[in-house]
C-alpha atoms as a PDB file:
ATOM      1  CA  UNK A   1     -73.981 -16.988 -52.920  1.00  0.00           C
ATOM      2  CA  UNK A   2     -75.621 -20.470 -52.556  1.00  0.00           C
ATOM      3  CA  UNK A   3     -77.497 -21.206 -49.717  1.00  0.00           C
ATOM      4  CA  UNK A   4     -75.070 -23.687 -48.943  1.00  0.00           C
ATOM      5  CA  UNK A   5     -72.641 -21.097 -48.063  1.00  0.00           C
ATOM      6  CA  UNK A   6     -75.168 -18.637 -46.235  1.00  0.00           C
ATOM      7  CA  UNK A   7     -76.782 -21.092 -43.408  1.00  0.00           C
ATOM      8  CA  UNK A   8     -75.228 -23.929 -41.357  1.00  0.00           C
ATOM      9  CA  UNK A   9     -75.758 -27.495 -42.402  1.00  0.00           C
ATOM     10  CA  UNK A  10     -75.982 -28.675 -38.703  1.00  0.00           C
ATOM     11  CA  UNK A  11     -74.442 -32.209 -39.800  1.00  0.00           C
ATOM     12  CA  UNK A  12     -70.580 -32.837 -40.006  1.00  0.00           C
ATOM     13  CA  UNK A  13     -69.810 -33.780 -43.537  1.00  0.00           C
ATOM     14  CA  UNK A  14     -68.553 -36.823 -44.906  1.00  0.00           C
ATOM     15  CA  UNK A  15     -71.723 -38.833 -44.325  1.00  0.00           C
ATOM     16  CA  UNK A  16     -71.798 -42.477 -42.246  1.00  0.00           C
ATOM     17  CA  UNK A  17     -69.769 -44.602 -44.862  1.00  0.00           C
ATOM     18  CA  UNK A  18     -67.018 -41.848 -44.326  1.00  0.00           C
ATOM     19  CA  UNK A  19     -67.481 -41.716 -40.606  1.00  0.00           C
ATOM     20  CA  UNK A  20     -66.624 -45.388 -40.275  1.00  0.00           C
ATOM     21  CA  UNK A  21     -63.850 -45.364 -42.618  1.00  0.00           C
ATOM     22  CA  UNK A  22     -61.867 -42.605 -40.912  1.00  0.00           C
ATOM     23  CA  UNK A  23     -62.487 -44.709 -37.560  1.00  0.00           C
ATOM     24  CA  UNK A  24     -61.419 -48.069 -38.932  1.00  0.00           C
ATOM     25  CA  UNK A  25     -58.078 -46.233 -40.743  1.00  0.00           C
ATOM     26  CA  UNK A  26     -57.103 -44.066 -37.307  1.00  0.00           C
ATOM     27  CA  UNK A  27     -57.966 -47.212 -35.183  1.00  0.00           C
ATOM     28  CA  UNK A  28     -55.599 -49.926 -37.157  1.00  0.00           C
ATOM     29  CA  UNK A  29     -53.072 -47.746 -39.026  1.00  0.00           C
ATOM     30  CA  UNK A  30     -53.074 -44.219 -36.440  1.00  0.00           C
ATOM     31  CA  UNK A  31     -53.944 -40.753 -37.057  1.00  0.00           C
ATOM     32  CA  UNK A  32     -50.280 -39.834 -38.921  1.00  0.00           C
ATOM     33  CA  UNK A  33     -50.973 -42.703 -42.093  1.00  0.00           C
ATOM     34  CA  UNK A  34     -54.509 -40.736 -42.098  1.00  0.00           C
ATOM     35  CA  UNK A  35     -52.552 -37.311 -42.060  1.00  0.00           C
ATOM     36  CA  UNK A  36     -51.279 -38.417 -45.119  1.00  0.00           C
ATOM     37  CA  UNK A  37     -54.319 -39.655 -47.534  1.00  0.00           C
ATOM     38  CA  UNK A  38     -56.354 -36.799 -46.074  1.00  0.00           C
ATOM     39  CA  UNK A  39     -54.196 -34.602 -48.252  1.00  0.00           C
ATOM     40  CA  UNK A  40     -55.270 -35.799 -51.451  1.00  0.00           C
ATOM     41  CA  UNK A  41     -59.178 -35.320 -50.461  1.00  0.00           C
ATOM     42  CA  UNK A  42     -58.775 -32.332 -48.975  1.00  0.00           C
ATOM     43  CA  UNK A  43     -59.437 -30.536 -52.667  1.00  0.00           C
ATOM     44  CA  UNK A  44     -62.286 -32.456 -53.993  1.00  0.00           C
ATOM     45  CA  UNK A  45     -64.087 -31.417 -50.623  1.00  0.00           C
ATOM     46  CA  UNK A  46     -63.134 -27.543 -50.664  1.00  0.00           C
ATOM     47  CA  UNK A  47     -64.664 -28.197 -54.195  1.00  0.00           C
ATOM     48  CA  UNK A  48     -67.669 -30.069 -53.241  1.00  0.00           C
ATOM     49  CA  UNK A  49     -70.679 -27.888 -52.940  1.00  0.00           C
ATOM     50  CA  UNK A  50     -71.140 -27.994 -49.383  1.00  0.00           C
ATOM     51  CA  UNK A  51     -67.435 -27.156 -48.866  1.00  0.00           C
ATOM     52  CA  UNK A  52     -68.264 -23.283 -47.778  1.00  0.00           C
ATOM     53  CA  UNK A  53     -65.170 -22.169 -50.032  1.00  0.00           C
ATOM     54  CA  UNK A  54     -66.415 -19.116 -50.692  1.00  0.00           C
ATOM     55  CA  UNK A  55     -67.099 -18.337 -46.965  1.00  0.00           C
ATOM     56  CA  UNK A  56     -63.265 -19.208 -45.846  1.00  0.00           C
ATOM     57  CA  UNK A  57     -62.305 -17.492 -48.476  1.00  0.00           C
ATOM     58  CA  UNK A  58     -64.437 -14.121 -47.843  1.00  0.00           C
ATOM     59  CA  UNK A  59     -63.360 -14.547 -44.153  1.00  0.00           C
ATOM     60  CA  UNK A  60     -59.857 -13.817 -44.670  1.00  0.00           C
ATOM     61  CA  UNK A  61     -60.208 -11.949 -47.660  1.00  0.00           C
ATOM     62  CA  UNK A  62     -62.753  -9.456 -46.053  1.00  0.00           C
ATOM     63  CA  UNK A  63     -63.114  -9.629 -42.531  1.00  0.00           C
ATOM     64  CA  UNK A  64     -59.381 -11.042 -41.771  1.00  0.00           C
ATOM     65  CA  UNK A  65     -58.070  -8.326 -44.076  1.00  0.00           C
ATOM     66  CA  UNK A  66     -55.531 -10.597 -46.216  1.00  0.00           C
ATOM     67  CA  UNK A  67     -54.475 -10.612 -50.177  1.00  0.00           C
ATOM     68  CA  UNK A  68     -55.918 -12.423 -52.598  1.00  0.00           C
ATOM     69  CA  UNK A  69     -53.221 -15.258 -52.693  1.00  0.00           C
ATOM     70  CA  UNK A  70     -52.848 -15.498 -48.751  1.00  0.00           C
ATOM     71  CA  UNK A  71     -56.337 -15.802 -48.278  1.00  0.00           C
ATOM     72  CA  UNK A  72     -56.057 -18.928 -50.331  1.00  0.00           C
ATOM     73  CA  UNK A  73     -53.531 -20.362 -48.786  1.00  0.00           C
ATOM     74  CA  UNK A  74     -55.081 -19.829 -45.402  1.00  0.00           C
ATOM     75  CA  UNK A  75     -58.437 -21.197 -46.657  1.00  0.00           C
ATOM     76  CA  UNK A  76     -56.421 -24.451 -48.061  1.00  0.00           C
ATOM     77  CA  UNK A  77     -54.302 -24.592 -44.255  1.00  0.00           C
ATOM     78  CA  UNK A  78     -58.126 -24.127 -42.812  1.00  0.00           C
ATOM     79  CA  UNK A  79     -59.448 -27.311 -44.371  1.00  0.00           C
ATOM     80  CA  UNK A  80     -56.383 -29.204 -43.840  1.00  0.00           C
ATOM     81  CA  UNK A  81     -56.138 -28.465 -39.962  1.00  0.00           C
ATOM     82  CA  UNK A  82     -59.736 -29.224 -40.080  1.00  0.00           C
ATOM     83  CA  UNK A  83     -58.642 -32.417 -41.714  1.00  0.00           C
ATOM     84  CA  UNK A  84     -56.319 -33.065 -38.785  1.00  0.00           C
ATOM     85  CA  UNK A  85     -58.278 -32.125 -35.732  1.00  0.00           C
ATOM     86  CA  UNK A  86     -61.562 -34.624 -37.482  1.00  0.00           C
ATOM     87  CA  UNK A  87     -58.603 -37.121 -36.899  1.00  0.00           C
ATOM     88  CA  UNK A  88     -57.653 -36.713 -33.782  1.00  0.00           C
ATOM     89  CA  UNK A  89     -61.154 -36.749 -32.723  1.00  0.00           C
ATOM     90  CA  UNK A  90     -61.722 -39.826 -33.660  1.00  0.00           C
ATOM     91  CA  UNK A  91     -58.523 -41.208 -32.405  1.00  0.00           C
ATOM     92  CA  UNK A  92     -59.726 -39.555 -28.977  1.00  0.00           C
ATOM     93  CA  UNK A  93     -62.905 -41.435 -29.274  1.00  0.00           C
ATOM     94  CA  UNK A  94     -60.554 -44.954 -30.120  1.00  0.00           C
ATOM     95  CA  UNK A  95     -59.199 -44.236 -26.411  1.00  0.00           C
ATOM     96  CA  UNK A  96     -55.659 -42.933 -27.541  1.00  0.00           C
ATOM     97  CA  UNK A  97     -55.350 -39.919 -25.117  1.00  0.00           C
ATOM     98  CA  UNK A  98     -52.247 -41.146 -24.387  1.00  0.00           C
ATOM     99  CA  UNK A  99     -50.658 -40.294 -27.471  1.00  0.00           C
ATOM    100  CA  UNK A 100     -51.631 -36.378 -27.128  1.00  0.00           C
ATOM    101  CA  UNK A 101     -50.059 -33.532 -24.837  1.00  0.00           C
ATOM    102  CA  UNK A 102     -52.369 -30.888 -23.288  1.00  0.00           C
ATOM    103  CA  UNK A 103     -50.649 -27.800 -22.383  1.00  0.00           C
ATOM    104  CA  UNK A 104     -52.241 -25.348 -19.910  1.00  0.00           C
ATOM    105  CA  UNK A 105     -50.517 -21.835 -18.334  1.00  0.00           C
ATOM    106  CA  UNK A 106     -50.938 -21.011 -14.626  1.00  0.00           C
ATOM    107  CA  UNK A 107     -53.925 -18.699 -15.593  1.00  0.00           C
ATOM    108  CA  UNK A 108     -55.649 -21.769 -17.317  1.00  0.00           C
ATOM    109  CA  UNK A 109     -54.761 -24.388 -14.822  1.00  0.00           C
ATOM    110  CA  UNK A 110     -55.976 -21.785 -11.760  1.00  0.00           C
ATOM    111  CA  UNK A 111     -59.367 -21.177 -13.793  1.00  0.00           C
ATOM    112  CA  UNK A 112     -60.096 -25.088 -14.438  1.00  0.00           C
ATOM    113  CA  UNK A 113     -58.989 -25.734 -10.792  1.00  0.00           C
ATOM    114  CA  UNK A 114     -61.808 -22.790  -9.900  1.00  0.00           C
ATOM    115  CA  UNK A 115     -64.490 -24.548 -12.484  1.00  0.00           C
ATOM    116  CA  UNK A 116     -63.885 -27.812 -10.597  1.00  0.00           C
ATOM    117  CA  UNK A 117     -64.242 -26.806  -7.245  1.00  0.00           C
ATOM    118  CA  UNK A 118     -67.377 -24.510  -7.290  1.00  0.00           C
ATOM    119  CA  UNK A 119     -69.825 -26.116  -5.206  1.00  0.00           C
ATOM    120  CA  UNK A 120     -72.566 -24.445  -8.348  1.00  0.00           C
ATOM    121  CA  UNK A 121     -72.754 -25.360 -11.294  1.00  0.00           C
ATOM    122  CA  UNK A 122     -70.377 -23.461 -13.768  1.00  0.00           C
ATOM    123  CA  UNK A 123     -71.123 -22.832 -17.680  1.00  0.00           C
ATOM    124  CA  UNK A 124     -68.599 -22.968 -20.118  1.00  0.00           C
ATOM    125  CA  UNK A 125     -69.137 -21.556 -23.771  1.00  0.00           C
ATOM    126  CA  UNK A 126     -66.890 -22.614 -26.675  1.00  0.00           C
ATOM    127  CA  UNK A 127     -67.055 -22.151 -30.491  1.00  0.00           C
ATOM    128  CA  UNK A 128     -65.769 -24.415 -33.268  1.00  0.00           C
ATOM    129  CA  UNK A 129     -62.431 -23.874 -33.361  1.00  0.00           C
ATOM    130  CA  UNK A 130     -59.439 -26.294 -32.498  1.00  0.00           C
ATOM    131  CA  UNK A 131     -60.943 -29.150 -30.302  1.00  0.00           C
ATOM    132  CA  UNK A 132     -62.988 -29.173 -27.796  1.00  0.00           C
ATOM    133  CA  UNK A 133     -63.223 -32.792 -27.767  1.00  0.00           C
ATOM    134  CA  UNK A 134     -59.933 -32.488 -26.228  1.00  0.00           C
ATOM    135  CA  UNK A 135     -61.644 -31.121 -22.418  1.00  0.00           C
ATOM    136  CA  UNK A 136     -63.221 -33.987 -22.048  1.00  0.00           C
ATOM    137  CA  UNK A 137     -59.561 -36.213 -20.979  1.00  0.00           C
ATOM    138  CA  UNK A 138     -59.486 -32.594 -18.530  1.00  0.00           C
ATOM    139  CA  UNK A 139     -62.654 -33.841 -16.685  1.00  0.00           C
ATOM    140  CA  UNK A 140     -61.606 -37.431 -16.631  1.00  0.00           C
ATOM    141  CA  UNK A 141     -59.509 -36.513 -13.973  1.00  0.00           C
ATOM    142  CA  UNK A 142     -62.246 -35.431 -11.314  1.00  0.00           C
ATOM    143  CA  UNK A 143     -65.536 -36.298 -10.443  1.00  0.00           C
ATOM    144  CA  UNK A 144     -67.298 -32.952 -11.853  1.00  0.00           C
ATOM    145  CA  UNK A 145     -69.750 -33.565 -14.360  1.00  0.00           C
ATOM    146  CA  UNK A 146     -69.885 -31.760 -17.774  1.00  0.00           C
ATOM    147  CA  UNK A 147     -73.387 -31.643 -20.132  1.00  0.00           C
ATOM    148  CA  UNK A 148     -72.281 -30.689 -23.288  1.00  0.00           C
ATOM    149  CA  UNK A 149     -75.199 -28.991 -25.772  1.00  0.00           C
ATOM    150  CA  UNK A 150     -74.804 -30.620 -29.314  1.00  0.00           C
ATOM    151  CA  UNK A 151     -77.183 -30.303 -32.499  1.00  0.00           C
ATOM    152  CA  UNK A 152     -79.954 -33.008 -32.416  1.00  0.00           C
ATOM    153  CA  UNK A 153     -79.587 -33.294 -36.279  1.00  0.00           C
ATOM    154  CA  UNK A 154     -76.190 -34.660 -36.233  1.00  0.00           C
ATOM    155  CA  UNK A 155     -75.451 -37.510 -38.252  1.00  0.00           C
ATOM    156  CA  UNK A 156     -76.650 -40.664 -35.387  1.00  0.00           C
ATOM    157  CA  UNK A 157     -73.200 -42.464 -35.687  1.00  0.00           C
ATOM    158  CA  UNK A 158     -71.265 -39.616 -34.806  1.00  0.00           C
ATOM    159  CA  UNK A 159     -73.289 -38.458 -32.008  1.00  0.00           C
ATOM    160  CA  UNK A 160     -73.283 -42.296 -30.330  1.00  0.00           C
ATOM    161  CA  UNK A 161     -69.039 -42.283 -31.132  1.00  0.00           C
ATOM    162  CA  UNK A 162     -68.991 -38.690 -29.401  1.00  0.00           C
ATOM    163  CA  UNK A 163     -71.283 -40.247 -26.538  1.00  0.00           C
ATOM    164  CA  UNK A 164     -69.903 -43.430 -26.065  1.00  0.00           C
ATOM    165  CA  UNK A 165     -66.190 -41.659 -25.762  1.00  0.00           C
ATOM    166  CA  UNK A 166     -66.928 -38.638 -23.851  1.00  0.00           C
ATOM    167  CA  UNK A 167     -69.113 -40.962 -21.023  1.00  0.00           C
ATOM    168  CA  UNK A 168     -66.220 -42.788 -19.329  1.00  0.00           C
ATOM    169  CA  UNK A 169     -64.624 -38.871 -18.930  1.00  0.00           C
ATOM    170  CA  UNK A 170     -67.765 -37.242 -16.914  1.00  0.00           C
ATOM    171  CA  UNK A 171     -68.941 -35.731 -20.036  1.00  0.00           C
ATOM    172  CA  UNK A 172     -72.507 -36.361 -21.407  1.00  0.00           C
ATOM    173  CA  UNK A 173     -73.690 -35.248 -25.059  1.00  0.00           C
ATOM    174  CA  UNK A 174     -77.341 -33.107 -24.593  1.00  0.00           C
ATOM    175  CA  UNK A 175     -79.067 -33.736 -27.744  1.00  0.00           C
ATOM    176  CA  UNK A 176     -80.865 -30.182 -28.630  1.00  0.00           C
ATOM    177  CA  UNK A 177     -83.974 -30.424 -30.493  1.00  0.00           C
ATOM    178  CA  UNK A 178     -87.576 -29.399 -30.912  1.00  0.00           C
ATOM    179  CA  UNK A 179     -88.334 -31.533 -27.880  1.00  0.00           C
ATOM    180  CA  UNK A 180     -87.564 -29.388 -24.550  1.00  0.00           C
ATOM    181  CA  UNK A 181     -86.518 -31.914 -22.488  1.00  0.00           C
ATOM    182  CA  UNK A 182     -82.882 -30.933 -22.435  1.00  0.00           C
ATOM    183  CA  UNK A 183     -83.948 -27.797 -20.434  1.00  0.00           C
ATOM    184  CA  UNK A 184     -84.919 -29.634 -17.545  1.00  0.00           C
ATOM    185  CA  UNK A 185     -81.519 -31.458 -17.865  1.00  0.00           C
ATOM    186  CA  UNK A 186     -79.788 -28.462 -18.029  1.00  0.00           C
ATOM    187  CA  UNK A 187     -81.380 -26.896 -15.146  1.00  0.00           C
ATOM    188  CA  UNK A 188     -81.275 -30.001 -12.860  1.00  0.00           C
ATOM    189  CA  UNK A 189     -76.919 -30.057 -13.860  1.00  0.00           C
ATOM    190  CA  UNK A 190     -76.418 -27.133 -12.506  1.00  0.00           C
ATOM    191  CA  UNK A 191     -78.888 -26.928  -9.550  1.00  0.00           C
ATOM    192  CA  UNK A 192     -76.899 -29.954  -8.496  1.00  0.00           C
ATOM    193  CA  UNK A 193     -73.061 -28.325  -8.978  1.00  0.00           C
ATOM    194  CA  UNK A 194     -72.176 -29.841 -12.880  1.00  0.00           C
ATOM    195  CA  UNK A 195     -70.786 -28.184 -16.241  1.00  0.00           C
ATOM    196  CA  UNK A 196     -72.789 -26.535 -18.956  1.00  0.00           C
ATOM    197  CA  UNK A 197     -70.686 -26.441 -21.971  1.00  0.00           C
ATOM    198  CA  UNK A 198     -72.037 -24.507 -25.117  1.00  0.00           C
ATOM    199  CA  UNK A 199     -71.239 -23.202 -28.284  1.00  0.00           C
ATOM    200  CA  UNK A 200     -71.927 -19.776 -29.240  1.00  0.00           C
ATOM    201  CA  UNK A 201     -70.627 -19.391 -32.662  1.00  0.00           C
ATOM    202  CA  UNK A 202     -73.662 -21.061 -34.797  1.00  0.00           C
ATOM    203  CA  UNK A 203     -77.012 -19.974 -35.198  1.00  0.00           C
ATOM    204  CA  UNK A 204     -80.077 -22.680 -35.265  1.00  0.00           C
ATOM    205  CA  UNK A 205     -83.547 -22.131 -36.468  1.00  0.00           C
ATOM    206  CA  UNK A 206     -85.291 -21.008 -33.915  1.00  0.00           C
ATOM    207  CA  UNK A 207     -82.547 -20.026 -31.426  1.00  0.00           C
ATOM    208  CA  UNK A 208     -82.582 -16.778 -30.024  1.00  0.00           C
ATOM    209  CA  UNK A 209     -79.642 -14.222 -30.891  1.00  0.00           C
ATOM    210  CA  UNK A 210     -78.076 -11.469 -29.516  1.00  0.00           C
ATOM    211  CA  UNK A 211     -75.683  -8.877 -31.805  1.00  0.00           C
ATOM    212  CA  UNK A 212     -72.550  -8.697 -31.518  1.00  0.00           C
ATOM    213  CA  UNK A 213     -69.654  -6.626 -33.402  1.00  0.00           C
ATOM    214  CA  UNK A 214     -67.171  -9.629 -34.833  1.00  0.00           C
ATOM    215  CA  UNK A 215     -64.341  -8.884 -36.623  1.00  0.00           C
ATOM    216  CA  UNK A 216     -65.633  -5.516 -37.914  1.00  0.00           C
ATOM    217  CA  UNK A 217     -69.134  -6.906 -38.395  1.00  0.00           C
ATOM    218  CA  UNK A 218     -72.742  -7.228 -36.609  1.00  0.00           C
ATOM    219  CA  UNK A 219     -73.950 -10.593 -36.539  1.00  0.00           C
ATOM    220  CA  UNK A 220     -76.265 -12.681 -34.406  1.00  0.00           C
ATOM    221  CA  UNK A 221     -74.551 -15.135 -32.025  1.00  0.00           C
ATOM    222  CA  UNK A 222     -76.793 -17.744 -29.746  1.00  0.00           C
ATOM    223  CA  UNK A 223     -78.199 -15.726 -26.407  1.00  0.00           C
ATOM    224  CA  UNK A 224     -78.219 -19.306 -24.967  1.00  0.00           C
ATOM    225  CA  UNK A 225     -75.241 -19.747 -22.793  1.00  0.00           C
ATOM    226  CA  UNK A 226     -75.561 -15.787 -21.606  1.00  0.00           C
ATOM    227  CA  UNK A 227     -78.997 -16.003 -20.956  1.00  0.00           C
ATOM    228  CA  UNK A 228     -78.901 -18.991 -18.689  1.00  0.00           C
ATOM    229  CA  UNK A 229     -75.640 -17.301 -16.527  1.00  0.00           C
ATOM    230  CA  UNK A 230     -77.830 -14.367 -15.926  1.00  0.00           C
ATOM    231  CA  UNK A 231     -81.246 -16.379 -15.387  1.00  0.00           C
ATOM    232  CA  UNK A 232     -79.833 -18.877 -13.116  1.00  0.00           C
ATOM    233  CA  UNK A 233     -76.570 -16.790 -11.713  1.00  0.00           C
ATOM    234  CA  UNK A 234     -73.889 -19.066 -12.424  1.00  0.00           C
ATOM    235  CA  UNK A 235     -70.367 -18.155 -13.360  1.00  0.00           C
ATOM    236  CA  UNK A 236     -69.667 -18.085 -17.010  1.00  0.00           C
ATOM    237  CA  UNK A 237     -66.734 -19.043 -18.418  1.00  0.00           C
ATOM    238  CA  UNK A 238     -64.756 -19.330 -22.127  1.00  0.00           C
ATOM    239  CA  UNK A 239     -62.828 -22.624 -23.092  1.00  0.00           C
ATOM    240  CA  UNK A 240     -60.956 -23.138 -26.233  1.00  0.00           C
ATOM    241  CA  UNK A 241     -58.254 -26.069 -26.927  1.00  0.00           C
ATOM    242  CA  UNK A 242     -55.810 -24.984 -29.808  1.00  0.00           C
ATOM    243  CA  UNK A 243     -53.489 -27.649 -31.750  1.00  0.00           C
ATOM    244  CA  UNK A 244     -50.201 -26.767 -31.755  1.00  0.00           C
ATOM    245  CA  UNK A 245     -48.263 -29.313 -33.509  1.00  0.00           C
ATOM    246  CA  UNK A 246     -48.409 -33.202 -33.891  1.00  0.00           C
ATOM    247  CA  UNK A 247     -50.603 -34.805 -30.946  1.00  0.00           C
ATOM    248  CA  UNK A 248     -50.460 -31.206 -29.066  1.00  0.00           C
ATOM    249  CA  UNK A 249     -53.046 -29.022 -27.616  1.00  0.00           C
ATOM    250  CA  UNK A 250     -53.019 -25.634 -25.341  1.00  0.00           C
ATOM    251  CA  UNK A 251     -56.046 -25.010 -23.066  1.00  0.00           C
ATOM    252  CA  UNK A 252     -56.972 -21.604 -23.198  1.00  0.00           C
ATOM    253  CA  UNK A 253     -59.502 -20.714 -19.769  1.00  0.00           C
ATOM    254  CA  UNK A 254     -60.928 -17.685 -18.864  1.00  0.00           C
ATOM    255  CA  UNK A 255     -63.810 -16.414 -16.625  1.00  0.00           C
ATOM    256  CA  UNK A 256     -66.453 -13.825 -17.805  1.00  0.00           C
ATOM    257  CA  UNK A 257     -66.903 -11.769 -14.542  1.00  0.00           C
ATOM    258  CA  UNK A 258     -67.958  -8.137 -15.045  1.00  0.00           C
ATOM    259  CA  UNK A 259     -69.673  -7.347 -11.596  1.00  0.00           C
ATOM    260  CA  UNK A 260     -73.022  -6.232 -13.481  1.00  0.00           C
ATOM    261  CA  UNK A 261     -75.452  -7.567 -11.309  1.00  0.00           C
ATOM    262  CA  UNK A 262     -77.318  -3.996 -10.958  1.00  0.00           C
ATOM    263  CA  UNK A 263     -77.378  -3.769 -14.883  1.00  0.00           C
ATOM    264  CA  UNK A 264     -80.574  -5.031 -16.665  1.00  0.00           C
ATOM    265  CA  UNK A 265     -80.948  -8.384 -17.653  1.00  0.00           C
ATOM    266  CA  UNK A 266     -80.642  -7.370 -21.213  1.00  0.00           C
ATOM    267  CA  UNK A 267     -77.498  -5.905 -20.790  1.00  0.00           C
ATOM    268  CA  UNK A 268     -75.507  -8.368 -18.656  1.00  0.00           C
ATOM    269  CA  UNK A 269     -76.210 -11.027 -21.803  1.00  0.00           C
ATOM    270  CA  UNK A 270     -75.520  -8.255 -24.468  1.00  0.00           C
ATOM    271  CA  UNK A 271     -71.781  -7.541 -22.145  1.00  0.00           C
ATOM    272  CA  UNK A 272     -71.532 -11.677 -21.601  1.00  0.00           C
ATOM    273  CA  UNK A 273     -71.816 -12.080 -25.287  1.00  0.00           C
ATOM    274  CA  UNK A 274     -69.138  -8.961 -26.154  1.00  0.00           C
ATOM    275  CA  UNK A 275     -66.745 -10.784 -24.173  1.00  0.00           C
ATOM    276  CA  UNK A 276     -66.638 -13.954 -25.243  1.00  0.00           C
ATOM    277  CA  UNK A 277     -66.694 -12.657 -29.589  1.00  0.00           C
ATOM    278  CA  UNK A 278     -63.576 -10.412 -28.089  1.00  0.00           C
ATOM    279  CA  UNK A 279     -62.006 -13.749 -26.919  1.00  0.00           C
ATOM    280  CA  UNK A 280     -62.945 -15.486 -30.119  1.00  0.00           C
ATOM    281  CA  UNK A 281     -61.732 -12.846 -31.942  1.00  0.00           C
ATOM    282  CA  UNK A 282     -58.373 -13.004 -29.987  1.00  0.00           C
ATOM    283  CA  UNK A 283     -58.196 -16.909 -30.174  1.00  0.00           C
ATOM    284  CA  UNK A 284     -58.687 -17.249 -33.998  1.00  0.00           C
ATOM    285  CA  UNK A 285     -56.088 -14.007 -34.954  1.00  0.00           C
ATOM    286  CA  UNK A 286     -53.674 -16.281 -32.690  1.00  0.00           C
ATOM    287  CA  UNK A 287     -54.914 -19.499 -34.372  1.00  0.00           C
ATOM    288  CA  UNK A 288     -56.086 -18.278 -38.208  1.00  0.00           C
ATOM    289  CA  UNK A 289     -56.444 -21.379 -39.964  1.00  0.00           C
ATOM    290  CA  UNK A 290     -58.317 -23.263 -36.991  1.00  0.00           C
ATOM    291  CA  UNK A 291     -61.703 -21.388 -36.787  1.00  0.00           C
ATOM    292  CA  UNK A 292     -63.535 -23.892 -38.826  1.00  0.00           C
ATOM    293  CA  UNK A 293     -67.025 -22.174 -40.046  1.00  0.00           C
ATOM    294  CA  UNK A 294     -67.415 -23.557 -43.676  1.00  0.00           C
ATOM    295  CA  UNK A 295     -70.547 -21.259 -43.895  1.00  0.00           C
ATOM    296  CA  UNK A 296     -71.092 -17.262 -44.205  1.00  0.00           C
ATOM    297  CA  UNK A 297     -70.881 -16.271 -40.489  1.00  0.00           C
ATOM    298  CA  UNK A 298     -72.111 -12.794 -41.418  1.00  0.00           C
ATOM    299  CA  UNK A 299     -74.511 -13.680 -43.602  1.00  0.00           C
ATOM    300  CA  UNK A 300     -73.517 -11.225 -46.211  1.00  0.00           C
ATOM    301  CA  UNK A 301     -75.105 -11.663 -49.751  1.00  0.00           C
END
């Protein structure tokens, strides 16, 4: 398997030139007319060699347990949901919340209504499935302040479209680099009462890892979220945002709360870290084309 398959990129594809094409098309023509051309380069990426085919593939054929000719088709509906979700980002980033419908249950709507009125800071940890992008027209609507942890390699256009969007909703982009500076800015959110959001579902050099069972399978997820609920003793909670048609997403909230605090340290982040893979697990057998890791997960040669 090529290397490209076995370790995350840490850039989203498709380069700058790409980046600004896909924001000039869903700014003057909307995100359906880009539905529609996306289509015919869906295959020359899943072709491309740093299209992780093999990986999709292997995850449904192995881990999700499907035949040969489903877990093609559900690698092709993967890349093409992908495909849609990239364009709604961008048309979230072009200001056209509007045009979208957020669903939430009573469960979801009582957690987010908890998240926003904790006097402490809160974290929230995620993984790259539907759109998270999404939460960020949630915190537009109160004066709670979200820091969300991205990669400090990602392609500079994206990360100043993400920024520039996400700013006039309460939420900031954290770069995350060799430079530790975002740990004091992640400290001083939540000492004074904002949002930690990270993801847990990609492993950087350098990170630290705790193992977790996923799908049938030991692998090493980021400690960091886990870590800093038990170090600094704020709640801990899982977010994901699920599209469910044209222009539709479902908020899916939960709280982590296992009452552990005479366990060891060790062993609250190992339990925090079960929880949220059984939640990811749950989210993405609910939602099996939208968990969008174009590399091995499990690392498996």
């Amino acid at each position: 398997m090529n290397a490209s398959d076995t370790q995350w990129q840490g850039q989203t594809a498709g380069g700058s030139f790409g980046i600004r094409a896909v924001t000039f098309m869903v700014k003057n023509f909307g995100a359906s007319f880009v539905y529609f051309f996306m289509a015919f380069a869906i295959p020359f990426y899943v072709f491309s060699k740093n299209g992780g085919r093999k990986a999709v593939f292997g995850f449904y054929r192995r881990r999700m347990g499907f035949g040969f000719w489903k877990s093609v088709r559900f690698m092709w509906g993967c890349y093409f949901n992908f495909g849609k979700v990239v364009v709604d980002k961008f048309a979230f980033y072009g200001g056209a919340t509007k045009r979208y419908g957020i669903e939430m249950d009573a469960s979801a709507l009582a957690v987010q209504k908890e998240i926003h009125s904790n006097e402490c800071g809160s974290i929230i940890v995620s993984a790259h499935v539907g759109n998270l992008e999404a939460l960020g027209t949630l915190f537009s609507q109160h004066d709670k302040e979200c820091y969300c942890m991205v990669y400090g390699g990602e392609h500079e256009e994206i990360l100043k479209k993400r920024s520039e969007a996400l700013k006039a909703n309460h939420v900031h982009l954290v770069p995350v680099g060799e430079d530790a500076d975002y740990i004091f800015e992640i400290n001083n959110a939540l000492d004074e009462g904002g949002v930690i959001l990270m993801m847990a579902d990609r492993m950087t050099e350098g990170s630290r890892g705790v193992w977790c069972s996923v799908f049938g399978k030991e692998t090493s997820i980021p400690a960091g979220a886990f870590a800093l609920s038990v170090k600094m003793d704020n709640p801990i909670y899982t977010a994901f945002v699920m599209r469910t048609g044209h222009c539709k997403y479902k908020v899916y909230w939960d709280k982590i709360d296992l009452h552990d605090a005479g366990d060891s340290d060790k062993d609250r982040i190992v339990a925090r870290a079960e929880v949220f893979c059984r939640r990811l697990e749950d989210i993405v057998r609910k939602y099996p084309m939208q968990w969008f890791n174009f590399y091995d997960f499990w690392r498996e040669g």
